[in-house]
C-alpha atoms as a PDB file:
ATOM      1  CA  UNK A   1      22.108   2.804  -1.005  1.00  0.00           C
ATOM      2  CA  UNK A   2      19.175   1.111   0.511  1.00  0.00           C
ATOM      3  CA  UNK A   3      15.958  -0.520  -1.741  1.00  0.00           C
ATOM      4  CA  UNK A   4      12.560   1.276  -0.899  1.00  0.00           C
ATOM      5  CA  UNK A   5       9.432   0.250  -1.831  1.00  0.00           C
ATOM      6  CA  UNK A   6       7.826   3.804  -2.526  1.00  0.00           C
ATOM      7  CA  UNK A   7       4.174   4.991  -3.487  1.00  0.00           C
ATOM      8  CA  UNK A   8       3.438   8.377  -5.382  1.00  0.00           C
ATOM      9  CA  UNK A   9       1.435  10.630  -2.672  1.00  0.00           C
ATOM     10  CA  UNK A  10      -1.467  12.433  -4.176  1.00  0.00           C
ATOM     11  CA  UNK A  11      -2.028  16.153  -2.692  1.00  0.00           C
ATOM     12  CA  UNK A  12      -4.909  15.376  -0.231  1.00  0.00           C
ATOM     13  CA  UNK A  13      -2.556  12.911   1.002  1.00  0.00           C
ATOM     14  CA  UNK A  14      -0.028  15.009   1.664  1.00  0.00           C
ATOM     15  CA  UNK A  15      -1.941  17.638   3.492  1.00  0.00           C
ATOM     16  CA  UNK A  16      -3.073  15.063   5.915  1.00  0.00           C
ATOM     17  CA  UNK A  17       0.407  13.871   6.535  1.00  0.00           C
ATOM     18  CA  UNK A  18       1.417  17.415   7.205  1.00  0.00           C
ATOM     19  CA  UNK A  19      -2.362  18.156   9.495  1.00  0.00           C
ATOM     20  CA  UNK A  20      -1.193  14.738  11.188  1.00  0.00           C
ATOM     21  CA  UNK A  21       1.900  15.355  12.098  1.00  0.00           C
ATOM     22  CA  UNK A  22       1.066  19.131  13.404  1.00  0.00           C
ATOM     23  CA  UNK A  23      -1.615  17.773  15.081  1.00  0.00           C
ATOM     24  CA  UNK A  24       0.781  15.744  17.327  1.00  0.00           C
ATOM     25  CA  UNK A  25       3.342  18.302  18.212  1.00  0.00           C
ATOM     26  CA  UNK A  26      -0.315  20.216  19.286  1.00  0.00           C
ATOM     27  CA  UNK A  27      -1.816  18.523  21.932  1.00  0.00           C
ATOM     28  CA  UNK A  28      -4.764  21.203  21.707  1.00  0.00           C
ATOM     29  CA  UNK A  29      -5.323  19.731  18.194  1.00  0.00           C
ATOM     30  CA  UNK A  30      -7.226  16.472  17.512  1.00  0.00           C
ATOM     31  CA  UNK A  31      -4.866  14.339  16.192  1.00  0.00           C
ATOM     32  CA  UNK A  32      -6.708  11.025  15.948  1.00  0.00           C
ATOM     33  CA  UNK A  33      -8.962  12.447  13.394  1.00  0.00           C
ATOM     34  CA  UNK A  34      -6.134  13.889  11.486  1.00  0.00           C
ATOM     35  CA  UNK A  35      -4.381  10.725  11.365  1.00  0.00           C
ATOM     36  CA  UNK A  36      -7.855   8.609   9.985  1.00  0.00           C
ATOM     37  CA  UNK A  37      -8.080  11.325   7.323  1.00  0.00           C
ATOM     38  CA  UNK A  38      -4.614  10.260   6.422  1.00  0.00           C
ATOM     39  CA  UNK A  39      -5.188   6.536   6.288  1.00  0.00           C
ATOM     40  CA  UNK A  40      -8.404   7.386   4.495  1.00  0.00           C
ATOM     41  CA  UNK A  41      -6.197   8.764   2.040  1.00  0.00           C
ATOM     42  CA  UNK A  42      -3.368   6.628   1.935  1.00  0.00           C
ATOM     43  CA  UNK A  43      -5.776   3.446   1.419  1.00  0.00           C
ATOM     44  CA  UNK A  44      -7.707   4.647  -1.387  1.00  0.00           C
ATOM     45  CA  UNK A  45      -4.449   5.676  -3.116  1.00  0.00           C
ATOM     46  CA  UNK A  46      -3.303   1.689  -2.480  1.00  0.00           C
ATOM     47  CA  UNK A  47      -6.213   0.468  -3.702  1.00  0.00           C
ATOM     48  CA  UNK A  48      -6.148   2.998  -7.025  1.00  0.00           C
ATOM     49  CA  UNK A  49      -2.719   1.801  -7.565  1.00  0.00           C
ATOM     50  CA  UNK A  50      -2.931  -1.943  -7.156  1.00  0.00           C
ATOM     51  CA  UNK A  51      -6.857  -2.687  -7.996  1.00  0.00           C
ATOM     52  CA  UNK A  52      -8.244   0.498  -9.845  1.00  0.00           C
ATOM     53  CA  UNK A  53      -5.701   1.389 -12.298  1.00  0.00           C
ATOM     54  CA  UNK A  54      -4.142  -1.462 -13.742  1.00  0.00           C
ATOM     55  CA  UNK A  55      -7.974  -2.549 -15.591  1.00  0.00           C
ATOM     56  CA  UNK A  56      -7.728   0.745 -17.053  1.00  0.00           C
ATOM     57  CA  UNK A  57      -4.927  -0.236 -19.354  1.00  0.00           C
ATOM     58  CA  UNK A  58      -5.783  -4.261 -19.325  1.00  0.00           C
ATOM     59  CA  UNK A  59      -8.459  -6.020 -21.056  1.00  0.00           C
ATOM     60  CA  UNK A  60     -10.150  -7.832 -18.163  1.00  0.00           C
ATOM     61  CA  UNK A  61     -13.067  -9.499 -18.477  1.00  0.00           C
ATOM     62  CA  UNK A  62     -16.327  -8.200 -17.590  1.00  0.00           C
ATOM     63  CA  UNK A  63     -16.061 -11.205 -14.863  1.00  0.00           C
ATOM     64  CA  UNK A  64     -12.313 -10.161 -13.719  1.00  0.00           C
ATOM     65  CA  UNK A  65     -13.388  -6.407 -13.234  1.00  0.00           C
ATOM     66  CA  UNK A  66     -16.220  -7.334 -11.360  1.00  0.00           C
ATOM     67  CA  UNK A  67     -14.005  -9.243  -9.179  1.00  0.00           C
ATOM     68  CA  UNK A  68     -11.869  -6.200  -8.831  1.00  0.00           C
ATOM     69  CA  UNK A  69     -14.621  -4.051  -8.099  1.00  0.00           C
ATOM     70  CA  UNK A  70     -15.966  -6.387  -4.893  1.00  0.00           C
ATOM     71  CA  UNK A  71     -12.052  -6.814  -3.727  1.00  0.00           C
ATOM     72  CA  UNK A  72     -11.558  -2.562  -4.316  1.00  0.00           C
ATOM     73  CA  UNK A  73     -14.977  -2.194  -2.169  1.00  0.00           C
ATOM     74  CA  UNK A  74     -14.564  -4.931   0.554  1.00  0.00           C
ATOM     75  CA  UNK A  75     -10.660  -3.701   1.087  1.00  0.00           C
ATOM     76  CA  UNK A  76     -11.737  -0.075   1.312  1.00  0.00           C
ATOM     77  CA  UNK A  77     -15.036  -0.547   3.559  1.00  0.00           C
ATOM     78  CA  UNK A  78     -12.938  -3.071   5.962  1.00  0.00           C
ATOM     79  CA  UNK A  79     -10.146  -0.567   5.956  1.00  0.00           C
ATOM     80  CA  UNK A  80     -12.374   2.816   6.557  1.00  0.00           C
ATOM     81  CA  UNK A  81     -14.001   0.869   9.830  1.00  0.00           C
ATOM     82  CA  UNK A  82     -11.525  -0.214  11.291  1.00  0.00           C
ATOM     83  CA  UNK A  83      -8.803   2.635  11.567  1.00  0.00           C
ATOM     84  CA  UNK A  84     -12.116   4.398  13.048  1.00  0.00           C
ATOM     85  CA  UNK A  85     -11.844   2.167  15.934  1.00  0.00           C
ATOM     86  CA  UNK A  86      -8.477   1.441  16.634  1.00  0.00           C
ATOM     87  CA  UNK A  87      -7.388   5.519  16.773  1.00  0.00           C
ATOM     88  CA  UNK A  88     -10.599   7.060  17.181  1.00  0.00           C
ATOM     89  CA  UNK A  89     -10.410   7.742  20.910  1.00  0.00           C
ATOM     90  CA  UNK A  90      -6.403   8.251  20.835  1.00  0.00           C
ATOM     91  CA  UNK A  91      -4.291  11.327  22.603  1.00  0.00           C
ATOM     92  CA  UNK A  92      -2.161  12.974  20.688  1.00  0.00           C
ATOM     93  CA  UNK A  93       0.673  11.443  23.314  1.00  0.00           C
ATOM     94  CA  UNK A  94      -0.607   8.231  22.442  1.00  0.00           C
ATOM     95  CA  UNK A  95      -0.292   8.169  19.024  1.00  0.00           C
ATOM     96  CA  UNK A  96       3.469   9.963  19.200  1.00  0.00           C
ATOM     97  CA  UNK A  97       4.885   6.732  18.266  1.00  0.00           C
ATOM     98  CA  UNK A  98       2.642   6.586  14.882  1.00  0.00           C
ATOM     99  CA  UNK A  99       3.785   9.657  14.442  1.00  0.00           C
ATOM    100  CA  UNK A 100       7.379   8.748  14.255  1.00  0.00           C
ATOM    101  CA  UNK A 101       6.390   5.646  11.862  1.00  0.00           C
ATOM    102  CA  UNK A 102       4.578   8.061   9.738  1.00  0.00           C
ATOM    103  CA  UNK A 103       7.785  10.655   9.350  1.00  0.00           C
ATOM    104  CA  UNK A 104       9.758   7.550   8.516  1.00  0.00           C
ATOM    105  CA  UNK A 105       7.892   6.497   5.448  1.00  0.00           C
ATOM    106  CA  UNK A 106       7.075   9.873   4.474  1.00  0.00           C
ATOM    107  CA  UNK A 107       9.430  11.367   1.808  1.00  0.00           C
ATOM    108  CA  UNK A 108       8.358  15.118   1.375  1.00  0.00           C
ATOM    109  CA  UNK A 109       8.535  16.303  -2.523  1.00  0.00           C
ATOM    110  CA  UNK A 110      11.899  18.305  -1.155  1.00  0.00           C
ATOM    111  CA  UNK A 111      13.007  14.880  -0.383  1.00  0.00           C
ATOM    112  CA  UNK A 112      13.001  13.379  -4.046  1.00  0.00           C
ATOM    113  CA  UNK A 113      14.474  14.400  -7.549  1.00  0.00           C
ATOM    114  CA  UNK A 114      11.015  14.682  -9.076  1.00  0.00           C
ATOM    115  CA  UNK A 115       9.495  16.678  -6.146  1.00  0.00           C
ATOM    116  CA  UNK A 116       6.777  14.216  -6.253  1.00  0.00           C
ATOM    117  CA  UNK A 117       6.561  13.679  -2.367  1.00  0.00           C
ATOM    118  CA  UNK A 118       6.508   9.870  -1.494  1.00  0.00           C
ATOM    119  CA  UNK A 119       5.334   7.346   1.208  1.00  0.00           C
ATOM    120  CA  UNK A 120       7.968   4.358   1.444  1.00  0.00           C
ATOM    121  CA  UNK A 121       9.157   1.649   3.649  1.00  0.00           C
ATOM    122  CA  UNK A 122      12.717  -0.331   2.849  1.00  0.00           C
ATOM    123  CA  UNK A 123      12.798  -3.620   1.339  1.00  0.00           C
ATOM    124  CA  UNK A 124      15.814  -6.575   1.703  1.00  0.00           C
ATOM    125  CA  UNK A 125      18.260  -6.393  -1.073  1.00  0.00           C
ATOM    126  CA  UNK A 126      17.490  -9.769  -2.019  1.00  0.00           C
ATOM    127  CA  UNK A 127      13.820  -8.885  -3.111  1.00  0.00           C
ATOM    128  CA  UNK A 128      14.865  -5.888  -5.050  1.00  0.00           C
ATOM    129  CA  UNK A 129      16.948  -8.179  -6.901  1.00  0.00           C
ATOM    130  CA  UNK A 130      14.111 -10.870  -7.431  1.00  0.00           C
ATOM    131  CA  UNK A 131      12.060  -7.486  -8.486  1.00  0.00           C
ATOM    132  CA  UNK A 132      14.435  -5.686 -10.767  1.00  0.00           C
ATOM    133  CA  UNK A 133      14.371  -9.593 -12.664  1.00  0.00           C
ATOM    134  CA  UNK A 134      10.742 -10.011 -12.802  1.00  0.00           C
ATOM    135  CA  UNK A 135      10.406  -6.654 -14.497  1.00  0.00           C
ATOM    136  CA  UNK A 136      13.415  -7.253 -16.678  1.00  0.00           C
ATOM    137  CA  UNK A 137      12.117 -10.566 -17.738  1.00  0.00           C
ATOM    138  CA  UNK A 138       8.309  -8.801 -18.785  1.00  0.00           C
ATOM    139  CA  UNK A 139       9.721  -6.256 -20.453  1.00  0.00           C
ATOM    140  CA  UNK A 140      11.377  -8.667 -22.737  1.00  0.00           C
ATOM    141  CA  UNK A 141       8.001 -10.113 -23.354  1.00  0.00           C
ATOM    142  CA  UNK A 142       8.518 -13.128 -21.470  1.00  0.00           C
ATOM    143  CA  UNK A 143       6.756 -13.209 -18.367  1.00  0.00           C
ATOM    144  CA  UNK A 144       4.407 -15.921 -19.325  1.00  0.00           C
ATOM    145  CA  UNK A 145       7.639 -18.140 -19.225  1.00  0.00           C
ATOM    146  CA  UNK A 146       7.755 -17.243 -15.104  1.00  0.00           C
ATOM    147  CA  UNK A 147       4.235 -16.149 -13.514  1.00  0.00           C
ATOM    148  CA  UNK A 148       5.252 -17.810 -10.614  1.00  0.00           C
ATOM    149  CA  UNK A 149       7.866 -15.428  -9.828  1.00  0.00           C
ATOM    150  CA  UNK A 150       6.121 -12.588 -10.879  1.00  0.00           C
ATOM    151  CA  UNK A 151       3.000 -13.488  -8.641  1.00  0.00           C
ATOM    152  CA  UNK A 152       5.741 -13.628  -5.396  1.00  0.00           C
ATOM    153  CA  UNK A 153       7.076 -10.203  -5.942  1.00  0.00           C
ATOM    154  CA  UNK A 154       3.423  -8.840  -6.128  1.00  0.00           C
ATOM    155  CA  UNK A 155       2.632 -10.923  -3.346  1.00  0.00           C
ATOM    156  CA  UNK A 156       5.848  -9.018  -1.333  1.00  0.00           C
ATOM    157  CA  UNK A 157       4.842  -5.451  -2.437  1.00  0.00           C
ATOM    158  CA  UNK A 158       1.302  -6.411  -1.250  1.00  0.00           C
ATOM    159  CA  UNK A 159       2.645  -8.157   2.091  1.00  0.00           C
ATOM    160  CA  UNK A 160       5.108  -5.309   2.445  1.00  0.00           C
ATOM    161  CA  UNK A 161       2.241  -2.540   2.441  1.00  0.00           C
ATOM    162  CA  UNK A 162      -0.104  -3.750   4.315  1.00  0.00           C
ATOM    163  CA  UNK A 163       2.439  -4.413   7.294  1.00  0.00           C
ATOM    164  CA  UNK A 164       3.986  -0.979   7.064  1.00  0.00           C
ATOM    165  CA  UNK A 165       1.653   1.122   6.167  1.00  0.00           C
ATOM    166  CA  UNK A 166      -1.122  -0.137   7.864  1.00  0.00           C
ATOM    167  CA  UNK A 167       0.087  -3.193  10.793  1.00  0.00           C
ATOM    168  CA  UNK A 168       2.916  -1.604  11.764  1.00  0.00           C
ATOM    169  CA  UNK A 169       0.792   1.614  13.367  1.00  0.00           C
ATOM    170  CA  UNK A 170      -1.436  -0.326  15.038  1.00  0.00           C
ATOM    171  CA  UNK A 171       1.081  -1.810  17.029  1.00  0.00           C
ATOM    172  CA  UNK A 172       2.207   1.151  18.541  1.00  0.00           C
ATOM    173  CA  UNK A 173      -1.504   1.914  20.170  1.00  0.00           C
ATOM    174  CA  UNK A 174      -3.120  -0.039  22.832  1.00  0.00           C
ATOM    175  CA  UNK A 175      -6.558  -2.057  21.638  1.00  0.00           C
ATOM    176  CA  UNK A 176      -8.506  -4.386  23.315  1.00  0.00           C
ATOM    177  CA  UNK A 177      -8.672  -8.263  22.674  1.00  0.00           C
ATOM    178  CA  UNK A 178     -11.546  -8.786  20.331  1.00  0.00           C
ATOM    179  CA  UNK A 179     -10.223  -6.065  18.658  1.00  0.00           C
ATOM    180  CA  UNK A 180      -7.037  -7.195  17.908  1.00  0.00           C
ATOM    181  CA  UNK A 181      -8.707 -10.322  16.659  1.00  0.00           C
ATOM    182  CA  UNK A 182     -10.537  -8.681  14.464  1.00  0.00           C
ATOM    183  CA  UNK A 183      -7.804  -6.947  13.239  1.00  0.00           C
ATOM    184  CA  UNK A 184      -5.740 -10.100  12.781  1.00  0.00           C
ATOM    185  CA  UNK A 185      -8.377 -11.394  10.796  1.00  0.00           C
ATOM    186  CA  UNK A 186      -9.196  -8.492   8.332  1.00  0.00           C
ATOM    187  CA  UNK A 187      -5.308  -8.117   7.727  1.00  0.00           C
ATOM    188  CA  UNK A 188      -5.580 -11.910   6.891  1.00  0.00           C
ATOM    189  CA  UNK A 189      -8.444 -11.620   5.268  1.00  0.00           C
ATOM    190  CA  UNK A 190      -7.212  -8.523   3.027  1.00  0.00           C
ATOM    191  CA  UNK A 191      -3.426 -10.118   2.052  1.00  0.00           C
ATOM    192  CA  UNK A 192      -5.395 -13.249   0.802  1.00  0.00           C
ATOM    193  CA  UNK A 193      -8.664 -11.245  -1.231  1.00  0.00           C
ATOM    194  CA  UNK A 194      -5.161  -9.083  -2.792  1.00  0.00           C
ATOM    195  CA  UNK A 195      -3.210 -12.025  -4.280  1.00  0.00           C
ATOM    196  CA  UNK A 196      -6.360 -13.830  -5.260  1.00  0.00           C
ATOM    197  CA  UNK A 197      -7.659 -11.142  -7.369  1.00  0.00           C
ATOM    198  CA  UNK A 198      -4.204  -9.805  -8.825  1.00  0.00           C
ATOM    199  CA  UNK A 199      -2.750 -14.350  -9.651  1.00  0.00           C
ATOM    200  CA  UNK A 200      -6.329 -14.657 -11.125  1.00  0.00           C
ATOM    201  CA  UNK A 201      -5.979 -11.736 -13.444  1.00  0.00           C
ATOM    202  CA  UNK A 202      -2.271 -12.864 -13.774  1.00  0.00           C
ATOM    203  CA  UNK A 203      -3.220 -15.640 -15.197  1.00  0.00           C
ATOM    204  CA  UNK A 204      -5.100 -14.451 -17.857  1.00  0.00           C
ATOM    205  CA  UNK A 205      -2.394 -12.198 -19.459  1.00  0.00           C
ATOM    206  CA  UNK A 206      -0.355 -12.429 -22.276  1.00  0.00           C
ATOM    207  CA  UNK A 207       3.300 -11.512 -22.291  1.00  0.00           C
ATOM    208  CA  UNK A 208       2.907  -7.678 -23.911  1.00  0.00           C
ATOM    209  CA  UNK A 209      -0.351  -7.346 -20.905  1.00  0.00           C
ATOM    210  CA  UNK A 210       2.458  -8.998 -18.582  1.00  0.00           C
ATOM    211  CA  UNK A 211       5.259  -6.406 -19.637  1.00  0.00           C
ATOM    212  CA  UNK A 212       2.613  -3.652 -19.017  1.00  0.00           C
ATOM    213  CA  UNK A 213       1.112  -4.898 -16.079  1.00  0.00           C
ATOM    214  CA  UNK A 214       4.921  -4.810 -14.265  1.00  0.00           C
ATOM    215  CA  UNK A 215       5.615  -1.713 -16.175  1.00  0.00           C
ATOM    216  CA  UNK A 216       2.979  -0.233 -14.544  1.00  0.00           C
ATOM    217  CA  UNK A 217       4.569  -1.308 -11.068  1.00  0.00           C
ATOM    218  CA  UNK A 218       8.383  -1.180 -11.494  1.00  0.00           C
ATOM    219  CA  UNK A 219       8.590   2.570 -10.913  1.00  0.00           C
ATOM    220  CA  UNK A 220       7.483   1.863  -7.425  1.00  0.00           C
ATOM    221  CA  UNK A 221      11.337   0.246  -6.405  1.00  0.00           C
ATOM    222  CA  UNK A 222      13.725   2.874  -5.591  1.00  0.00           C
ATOM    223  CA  UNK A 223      17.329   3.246  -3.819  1.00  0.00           C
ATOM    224  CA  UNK A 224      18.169   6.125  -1.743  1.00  0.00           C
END
């Protein structure tokens, strides 16, 4: 059995996985449009899940949502711009390779016991341990007792996502210097706005907003 890392896919995100991928086996298709729709998609469900939903069931601070509003917005904005110009002029042979990444990490709903179709990447044993423990530890009402550990497994899922999902696909396309620089920077840029916003509101929680907060989240490790 191997540890996944594994985020619900909403419908609109499925259909552009599917466009995406037909798209590529159809070189009379435009696939580089299909395949922004689909990180359109897949960012605004990241953000949902990590930014946008937990406040919903929280009691932040006008402050702390305000904070999660600018991180939501500056993620999303940064995110939208520059997908547009890393695969905007891209062949469907070029992006073949992101196509392969993308049926990797996609687990169709015929895939899964709930029929709730998936996109995942695999995670070391060893951090699905330290996971499985951080949530174990919250939902006992004690995660006050070790925020430290439960700010490095957010900091992993985060780190994880953002270089699968998102890194790992630009490396398969060809893009010029100042553009790679710039993605460099944004991916930077994005891991560090991430764990700022999610420690500070961390850090603010007591241990039955702790036990929700990773209750919220532990659903997201699976073994296949």
């Amino acid at each position: 059995m191997t540890d996944y890392i594994t985020v619900t896919a909403p419908p609109e995100l499925v259909q552009s996985v599917d466009a995406f991928l037909q798209a590529v086996d159809n070189p009379e298709r435009v696939a580089a449009d299909h395949f922004i729709e689909l990180m359109d998609h897949l960012t605004d469900r990241l953000l949902n899940l990590f930014l946008a939903e937990p406040r919903e069931f929280l009691e932040l601070s006008n402050t702390q949502r305000r904070v999660m509003d600018f991180a939501i917005s500056t993620a999303s904005k940064a995110s939208h711009m520059l997908t547009r110009q890393i695969y905007k002029k891209k062949t469907a042979e070029e992006l073949a390779p992101v196509a392969a990444n993308v049926r990797a990490m996609y687990w169709s709903g015929e895939e899964t016991d709930d029929g709730q179709a998936r996109m995942v990447f695999p995670v070391e044993r060893s951090f699905a341990d330290e996971f499985r423990h951080t949530a174990e530890v919250c939902a006992r009402k004690q995660g006050s007792q070790e925020l430290d550990r439960v700010d490095r497994v957010m900091d992993g899922i985060t780190d994880g996502i953002i270089e699968n999902f998102f890194l790992r696909n630009a490396h398969e396309v060809k893009i010029g210097y100042v553009l790679r620089k710039s993605l460099d920077a944004s991916i930077d840029g994005t891991k560090k706005a991430v764990h700022s916003v999610i420690h500070k509101v961390l850090r603010n929680l007591d241990d039955e907003h702790l036990s929700r907060f990773m209750g919220h989240y532990e659903p997201v490790l699976q073994q296949k």
